[in-house]
N, C-alpha and C. Protein backbone atom coordinates (compact mmCIF):
# COMPACT_ATOMS: atom_id res chain seq x y z
N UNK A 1 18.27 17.22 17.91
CA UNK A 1 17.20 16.28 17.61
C UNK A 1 17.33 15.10 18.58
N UNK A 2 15.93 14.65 19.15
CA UNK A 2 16.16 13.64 19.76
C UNK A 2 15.91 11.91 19.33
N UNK A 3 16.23 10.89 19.88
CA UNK A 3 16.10 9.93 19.59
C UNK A 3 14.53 9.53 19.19
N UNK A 4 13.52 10.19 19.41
CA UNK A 4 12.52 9.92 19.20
C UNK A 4 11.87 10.47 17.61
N UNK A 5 12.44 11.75 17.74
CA UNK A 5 12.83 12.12 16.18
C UNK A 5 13.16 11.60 15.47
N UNK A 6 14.32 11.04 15.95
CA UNK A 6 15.49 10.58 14.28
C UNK A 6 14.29 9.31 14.70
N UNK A 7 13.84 8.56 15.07
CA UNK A 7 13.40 7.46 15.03
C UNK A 7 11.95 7.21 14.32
N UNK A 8 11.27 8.32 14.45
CA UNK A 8 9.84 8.39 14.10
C UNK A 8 10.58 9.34 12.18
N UNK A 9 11.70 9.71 12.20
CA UNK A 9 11.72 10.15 10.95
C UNK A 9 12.00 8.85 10.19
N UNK A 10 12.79 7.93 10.47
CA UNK A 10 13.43 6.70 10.10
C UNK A 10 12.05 6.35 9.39
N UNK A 11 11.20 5.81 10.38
CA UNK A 11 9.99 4.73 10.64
C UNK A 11 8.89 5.66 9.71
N UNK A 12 8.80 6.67 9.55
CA UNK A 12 8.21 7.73 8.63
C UNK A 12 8.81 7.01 6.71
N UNK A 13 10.42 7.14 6.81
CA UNK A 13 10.86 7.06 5.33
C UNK A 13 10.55 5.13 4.95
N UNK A 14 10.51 4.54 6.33
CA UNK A 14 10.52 2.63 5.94
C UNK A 14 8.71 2.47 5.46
N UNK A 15 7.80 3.00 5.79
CA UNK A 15 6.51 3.72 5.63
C UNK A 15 6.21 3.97 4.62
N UNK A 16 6.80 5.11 3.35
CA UNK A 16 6.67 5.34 2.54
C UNK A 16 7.01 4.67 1.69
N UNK A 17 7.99 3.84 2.02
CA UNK A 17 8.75 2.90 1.19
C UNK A 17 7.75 1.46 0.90
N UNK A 18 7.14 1.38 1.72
CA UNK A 18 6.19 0.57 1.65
C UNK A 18 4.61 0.01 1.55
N UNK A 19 4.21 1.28 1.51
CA UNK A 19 2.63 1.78 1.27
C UNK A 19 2.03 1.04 0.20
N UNK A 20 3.04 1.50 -1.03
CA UNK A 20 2.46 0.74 -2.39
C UNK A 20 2.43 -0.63 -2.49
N UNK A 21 3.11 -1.20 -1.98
CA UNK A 21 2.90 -2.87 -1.93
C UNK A 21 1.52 -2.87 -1.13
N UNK A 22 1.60 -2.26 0.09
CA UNK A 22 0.30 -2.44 0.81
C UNK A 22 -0.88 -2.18 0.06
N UNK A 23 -0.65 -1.24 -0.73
CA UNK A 23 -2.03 -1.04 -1.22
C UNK A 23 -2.53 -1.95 -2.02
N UNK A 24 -1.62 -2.17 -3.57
CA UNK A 24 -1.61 -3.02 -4.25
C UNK A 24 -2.28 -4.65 -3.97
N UNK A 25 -1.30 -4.90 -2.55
CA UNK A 25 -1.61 -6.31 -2.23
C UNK A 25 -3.58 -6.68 -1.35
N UNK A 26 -3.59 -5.44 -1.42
CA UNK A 26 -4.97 -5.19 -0.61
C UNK A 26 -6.43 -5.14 -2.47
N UNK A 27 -6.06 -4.77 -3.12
CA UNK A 27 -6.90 -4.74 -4.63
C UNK A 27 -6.90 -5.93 -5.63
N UNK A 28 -6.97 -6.91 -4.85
CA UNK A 28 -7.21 -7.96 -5.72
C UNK A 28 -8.64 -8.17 -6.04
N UNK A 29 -9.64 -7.32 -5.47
CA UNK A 29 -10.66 -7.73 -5.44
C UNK A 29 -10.93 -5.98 -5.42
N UNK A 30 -12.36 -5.68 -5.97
CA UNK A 30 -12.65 -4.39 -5.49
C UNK A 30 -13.06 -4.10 -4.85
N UNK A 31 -12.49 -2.86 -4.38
CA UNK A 31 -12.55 -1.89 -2.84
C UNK A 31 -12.62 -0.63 -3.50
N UNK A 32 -13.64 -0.44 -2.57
CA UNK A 32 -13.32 1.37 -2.55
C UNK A 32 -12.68 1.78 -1.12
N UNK A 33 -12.38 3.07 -1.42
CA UNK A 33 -11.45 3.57 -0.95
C UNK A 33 -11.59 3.17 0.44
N UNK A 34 -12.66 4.06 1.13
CA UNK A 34 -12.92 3.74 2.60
C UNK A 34 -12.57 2.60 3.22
N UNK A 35 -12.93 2.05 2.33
CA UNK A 35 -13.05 -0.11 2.70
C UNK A 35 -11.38 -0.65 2.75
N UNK A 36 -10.98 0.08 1.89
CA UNK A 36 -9.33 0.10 1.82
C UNK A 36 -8.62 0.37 3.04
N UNK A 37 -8.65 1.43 3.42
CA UNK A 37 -8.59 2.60 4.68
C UNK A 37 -8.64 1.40 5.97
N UNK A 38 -9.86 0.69 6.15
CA UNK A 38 -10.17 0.10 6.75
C UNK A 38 -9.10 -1.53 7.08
N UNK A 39 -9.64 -1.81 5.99
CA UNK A 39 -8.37 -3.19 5.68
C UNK A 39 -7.33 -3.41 6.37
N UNK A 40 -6.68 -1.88 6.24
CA UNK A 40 -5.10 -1.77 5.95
C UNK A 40 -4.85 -1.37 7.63
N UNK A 41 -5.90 -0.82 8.36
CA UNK A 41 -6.06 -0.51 9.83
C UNK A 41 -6.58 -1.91 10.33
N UNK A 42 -7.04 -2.62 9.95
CA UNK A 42 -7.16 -4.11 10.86
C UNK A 42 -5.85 -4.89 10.75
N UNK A 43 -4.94 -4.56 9.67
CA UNK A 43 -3.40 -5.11 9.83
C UNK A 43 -2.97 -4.66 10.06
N UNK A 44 -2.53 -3.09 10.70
CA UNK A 44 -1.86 -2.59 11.31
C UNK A 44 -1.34 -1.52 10.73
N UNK A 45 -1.65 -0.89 9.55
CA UNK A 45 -1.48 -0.25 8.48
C UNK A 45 -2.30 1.04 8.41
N UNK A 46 -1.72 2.11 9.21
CA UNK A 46 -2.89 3.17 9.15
C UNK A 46 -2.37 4.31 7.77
N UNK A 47 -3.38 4.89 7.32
CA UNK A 47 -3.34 5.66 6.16
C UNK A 47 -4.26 6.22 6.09
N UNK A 48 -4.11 7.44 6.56
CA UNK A 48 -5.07 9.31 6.08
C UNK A 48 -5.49 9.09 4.27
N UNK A 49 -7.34 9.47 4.29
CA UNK A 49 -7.43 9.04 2.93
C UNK A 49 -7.26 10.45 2.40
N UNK A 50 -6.09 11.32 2.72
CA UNK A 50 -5.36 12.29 1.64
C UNK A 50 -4.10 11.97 1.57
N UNK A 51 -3.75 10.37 1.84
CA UNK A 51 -2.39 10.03 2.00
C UNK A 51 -3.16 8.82 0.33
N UNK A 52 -4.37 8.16 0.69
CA UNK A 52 -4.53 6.96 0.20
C UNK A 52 -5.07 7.60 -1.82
N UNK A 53 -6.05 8.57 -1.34
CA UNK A 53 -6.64 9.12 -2.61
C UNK A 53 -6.02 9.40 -3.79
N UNK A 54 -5.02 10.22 -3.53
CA UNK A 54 -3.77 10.86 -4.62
C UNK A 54 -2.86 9.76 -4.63
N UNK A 55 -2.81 8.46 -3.78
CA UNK A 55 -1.82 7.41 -4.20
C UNK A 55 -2.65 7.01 -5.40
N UNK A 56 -4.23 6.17 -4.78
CA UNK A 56 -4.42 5.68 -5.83
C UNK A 56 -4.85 6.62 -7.06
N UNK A 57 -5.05 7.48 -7.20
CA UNK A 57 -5.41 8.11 -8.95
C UNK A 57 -3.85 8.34 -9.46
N UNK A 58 -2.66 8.19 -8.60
CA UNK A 58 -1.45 8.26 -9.31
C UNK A 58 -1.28 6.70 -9.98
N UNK A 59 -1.50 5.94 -8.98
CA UNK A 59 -1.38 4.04 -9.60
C UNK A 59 -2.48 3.84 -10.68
N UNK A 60 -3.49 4.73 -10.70
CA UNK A 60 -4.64 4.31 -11.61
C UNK A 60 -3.80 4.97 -12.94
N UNK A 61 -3.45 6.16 -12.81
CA UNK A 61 -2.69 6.42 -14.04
C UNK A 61 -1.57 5.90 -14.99
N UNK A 62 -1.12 5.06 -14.14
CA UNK A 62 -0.10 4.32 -14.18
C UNK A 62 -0.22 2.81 -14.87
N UNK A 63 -1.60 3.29 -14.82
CA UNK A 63 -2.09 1.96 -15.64
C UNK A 63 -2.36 0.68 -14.12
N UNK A 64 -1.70 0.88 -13.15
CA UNK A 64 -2.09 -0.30 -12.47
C UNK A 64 -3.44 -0.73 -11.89
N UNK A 65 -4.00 -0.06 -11.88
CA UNK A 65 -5.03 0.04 -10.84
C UNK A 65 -6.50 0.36 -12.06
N UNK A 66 -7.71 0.04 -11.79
CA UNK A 66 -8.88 0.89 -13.18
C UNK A 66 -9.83 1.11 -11.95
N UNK A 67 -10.75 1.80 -12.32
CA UNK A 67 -11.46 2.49 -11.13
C UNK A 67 -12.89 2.04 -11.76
N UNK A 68 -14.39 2.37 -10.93
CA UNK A 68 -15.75 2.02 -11.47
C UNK A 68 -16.79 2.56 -10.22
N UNK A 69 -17.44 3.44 -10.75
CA UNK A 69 -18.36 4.02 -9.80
C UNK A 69 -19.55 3.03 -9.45
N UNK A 70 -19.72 2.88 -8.16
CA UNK A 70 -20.85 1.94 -7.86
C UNK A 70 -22.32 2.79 -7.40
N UNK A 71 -23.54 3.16 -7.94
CA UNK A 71 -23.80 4.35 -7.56
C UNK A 71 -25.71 3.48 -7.25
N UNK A 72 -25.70 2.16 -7.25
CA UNK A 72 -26.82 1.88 -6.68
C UNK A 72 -26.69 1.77 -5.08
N UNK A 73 -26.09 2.06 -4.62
CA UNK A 73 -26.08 1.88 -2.79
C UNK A 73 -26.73 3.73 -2.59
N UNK A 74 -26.87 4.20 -0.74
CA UNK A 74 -27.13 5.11 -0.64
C UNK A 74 -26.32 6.25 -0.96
N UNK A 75 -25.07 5.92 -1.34
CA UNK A 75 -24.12 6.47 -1.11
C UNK A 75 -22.86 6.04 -2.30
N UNK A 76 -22.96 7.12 -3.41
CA UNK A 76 -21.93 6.93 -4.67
C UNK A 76 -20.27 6.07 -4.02
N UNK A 77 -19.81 4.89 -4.77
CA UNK A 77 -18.81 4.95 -4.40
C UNK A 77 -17.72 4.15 -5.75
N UNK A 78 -16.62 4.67 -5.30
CA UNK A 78 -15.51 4.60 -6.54
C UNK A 78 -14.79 3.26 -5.98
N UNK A 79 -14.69 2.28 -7.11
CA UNK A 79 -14.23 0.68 -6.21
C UNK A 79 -12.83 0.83 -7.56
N UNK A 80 -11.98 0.59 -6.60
CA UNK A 80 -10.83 0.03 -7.35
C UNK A 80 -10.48 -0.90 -7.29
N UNK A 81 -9.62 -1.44 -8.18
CA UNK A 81 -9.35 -3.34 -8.98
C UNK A 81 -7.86 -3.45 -9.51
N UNK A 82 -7.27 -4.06 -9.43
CA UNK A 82 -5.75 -4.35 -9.78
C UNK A 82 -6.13 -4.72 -11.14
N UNK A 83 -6.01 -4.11 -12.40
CA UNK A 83 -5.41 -4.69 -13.84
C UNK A 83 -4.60 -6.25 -14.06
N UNK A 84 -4.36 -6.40 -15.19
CA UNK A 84 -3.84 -7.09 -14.95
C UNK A 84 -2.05 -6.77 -14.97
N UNK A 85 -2.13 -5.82 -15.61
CA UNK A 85 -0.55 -5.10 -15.07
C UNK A 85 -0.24 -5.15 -13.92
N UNK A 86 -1.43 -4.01 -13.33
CA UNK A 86 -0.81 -4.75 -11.68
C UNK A 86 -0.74 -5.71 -11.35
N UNK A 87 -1.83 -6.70 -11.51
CA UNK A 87 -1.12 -7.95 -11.18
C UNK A 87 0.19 -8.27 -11.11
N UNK A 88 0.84 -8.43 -12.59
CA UNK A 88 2.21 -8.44 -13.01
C UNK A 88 3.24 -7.89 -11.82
N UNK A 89 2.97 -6.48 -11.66
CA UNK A 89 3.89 -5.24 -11.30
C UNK A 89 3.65 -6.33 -9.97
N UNK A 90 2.55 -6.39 -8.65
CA UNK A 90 3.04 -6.88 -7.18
C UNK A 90 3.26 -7.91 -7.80
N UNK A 91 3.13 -8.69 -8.35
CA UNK A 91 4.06 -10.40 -8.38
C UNK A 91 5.44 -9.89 -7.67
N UNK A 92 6.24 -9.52 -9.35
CA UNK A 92 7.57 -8.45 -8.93
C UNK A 92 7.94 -7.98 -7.63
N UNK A 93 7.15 -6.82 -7.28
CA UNK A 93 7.21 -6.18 -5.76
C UNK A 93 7.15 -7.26 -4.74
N UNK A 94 6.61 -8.13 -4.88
CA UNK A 94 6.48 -9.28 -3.84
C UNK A 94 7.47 -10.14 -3.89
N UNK A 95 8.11 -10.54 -4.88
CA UNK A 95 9.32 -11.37 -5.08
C UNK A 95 10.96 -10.36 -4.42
N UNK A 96 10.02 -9.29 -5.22
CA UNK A 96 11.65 -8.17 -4.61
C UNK A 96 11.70 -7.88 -2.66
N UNK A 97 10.09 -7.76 -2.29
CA UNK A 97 10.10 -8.05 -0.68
C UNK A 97 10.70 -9.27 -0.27
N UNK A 98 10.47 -10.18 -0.76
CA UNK A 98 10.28 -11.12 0.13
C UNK A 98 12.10 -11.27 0.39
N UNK A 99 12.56 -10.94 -1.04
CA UNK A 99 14.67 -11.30 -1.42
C UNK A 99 14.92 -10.40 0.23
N UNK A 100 14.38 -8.73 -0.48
CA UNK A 100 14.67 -7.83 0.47
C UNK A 100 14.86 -8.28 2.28
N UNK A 101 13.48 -8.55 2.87
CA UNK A 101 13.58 -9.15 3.87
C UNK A 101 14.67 -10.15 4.52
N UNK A 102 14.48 -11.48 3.39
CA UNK A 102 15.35 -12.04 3.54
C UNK A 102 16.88 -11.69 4.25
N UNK A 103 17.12 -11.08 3.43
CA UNK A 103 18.59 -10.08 3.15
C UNK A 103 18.85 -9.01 4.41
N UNK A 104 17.65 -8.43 4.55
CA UNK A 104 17.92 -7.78 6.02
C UNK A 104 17.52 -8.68 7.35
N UNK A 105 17.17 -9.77 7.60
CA UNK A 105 16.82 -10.50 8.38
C UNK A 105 18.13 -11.14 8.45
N UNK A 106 18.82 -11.40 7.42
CA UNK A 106 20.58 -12.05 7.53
C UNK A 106 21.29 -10.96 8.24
N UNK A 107 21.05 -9.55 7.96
CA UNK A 107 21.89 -8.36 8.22
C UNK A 107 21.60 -8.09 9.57
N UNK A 108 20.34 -7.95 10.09
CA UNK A 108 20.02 -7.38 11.30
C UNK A 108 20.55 -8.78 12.57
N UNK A 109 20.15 -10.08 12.39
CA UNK A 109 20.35 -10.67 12.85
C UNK A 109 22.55 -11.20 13.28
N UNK A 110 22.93 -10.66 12.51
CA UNK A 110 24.52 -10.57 13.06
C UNK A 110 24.38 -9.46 13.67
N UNK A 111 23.30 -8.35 14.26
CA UNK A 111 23.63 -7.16 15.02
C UNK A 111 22.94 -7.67 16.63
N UNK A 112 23.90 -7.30 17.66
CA UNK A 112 23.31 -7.83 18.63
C UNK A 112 22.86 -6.21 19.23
């Protein structure tokens, strides 16, 4: 395996690890999906919507997320909204990033 491997596998697992905050922190307001998709690609955040779809109907189940068909435009669309659980839940996730960071920004920075 080469360095570009182990590196794109690394940057693959720090990715997954971090999607759900992204998404989350992106539904404070409702979006549908596409619009999501979009968002998350003007910050730098790309996501296949068979990566984004089955996230969110797993978070909707989960209670975080409630869904609502908008079906007066030309074009049916499903807008999702953070609960107020979710709310709750990224507060959390956001407090646990921010420690996290912290903590590796102390760690990485003694590595020259």
């Amino acid at each position: 395996m080469d360095k570009r491997e182990i590196i794109n596998g690394f940057l693959g697992e720090l990715r997954r690890g971090t999607i759900i905050l992204c998404v989350l922190a992106n539904l404070s307001e409702p979006t549908y999906g596409y619009g999501l998709i979009e968002k998350l690609a003007n910050t730098g955040i790309s996501i296949e919507a068979n990566t984004l779809y089955p996230l969110l109907r797993r978070l909707e189940g989960q209670g975080l997320l409630e869904s609502s068909w908008d079906t007066g435009g030309a074009k049916p669309r499903k807008y999702y909204n953070l609960t107020s659980f979710g709310k709750e839940v990224l507060s959390e996730l956001k407090n646990h990033w921010h420690s996290t960071v912290q903590n590796m920004n102390q760690i990485l920075e003694g590595i020259s």
